[in-house]
Protein backbone atom coordinates (compact mmCIF):
# COMPACT_ATOMS: atom_id res chain seq x y z
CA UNK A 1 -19.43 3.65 6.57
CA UNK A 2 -22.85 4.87 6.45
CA UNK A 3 -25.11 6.81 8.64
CA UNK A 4 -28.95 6.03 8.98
CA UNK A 5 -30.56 9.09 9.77
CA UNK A 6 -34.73 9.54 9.66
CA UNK A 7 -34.80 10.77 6.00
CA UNK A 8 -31.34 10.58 4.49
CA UNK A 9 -28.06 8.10 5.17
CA UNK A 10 -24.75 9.68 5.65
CA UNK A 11 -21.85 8.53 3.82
CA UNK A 12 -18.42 8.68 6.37
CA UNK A 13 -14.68 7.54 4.79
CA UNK A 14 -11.82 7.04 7.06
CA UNK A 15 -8.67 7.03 4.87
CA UNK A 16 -4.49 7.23 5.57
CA UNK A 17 -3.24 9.57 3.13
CA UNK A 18 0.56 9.93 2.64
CA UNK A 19 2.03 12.78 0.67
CA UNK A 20 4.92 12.13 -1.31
CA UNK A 21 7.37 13.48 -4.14
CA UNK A 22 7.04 11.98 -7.02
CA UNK A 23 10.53 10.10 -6.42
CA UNK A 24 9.53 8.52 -3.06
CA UNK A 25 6.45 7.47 -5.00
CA UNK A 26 8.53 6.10 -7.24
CA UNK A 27 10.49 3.85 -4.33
CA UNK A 28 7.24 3.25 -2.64
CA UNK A 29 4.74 1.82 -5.38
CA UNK A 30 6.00 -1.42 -5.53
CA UNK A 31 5.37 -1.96 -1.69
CA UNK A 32 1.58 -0.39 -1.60
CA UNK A 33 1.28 -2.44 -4.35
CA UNK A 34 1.57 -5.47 -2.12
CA UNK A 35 -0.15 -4.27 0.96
CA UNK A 36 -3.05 -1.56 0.30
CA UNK A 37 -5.95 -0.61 -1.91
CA UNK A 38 -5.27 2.52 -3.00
CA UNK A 39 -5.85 5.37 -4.99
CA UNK A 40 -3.63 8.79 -6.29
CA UNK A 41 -4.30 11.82 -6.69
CA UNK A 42 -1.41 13.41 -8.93
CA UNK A 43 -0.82 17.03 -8.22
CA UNK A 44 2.49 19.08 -9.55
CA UNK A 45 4.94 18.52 -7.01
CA UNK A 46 3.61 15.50 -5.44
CA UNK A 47 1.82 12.69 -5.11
CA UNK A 48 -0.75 11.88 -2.56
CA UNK A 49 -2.05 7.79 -1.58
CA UNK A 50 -5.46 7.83 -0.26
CA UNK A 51 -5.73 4.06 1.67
CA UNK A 52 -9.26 3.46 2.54
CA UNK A 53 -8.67 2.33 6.48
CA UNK A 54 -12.51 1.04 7.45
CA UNK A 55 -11.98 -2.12 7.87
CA UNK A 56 -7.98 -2.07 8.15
CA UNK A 57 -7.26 -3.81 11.83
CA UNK A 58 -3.66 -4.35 11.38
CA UNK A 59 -1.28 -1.08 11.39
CA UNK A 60 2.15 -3.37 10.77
CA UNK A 61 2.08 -2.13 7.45
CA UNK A 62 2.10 1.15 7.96
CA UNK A 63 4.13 1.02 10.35
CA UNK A 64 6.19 -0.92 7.92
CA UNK A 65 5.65 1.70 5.02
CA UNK A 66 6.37 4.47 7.64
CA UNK A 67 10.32 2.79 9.13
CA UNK A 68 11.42 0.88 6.04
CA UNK A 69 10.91 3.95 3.48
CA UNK A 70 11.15 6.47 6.05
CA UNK A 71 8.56 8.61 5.92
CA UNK A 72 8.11 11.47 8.02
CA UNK A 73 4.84 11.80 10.34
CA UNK A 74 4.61 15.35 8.20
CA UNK A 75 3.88 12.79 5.27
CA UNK A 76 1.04 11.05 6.56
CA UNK A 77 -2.48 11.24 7.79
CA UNK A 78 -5.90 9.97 8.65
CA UNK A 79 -8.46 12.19 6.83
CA UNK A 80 -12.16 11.71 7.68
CA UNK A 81 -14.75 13.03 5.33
CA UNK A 82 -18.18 13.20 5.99
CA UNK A 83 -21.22 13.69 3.79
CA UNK A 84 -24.58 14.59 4.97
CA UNK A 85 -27.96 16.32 4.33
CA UNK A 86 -27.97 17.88 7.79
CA UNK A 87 -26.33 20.45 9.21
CA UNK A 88 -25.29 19.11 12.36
CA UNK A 89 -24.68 15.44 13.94
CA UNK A 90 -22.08 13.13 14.83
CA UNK A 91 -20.03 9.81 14.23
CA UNK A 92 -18.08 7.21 16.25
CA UNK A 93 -14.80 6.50 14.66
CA UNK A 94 -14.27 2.49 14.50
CA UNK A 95 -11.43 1.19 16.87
CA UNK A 96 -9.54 0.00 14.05
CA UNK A 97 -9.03 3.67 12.85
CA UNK A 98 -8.12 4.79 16.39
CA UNK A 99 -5.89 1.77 16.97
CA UNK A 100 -4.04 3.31 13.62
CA UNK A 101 -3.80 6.97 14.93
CA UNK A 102 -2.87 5.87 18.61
CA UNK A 103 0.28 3.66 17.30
CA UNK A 104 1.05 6.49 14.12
CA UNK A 105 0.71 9.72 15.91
CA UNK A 106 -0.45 11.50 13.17
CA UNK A 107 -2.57 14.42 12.42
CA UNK A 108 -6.40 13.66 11.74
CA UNK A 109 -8.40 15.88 9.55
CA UNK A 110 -11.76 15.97 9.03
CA UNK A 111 -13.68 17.07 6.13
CA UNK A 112 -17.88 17.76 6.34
CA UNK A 113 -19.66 18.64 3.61
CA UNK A 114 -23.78 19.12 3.82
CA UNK A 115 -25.20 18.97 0.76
């Protein structure tokens, strides 16, 4: 999502991340194959999905993702990151995200960077 501010346009991404082993990846892949655009970030000891949730309005398949494979609410979470020039400011988070953090009960993080 972006931002129009007077001089500058802030950039704002509302992603479900899920933390993994490498083995649950493993059991995993062939179901966010089918369901999500995603990417990985590969670290030593696990494995982290980043889905980009914007314009997600349907949580059954995370909720799916979350009972079938049971994953544990300490695997998963909705990370905001926001990029601005400014210093200061604010955002209204789409009811699609807050539909998905209502019905997952996760943590949310948020991430600002002003560059």
């Amino acid at each position: 999502m972006e931002i129009i501010r007077e001089n500058d346009i802030d950039k704002v991404f509302f992603s479900f991340r899920i933390k993994l082993s490498h083995k649950k990846f493993a059991l995993v892949k062939d179901f966010l194959d089918a369901n999500f655009e995603y990417e990985i970030n590969r670290m030593k000891s696990k494995v982290i999905v980043i889905v980009d949730i914007e314009k997600m309005i349907v949580i059954e398949k995370i909720k799916t993702l979350l009972n079938d494979y049971k994953l544990k609410l300490k695997e998963v979470d909705i990370f905001i990151g926001i990029t601005s020039s400014y210093d200061m400011g604010g955002l209204t988070v789409p009811v699609s995200v807050l539909n998905i953090i209502r019905n997952i009960e996760c943590d949310l993080h948020f991430s600002y960077v002003s560059c």
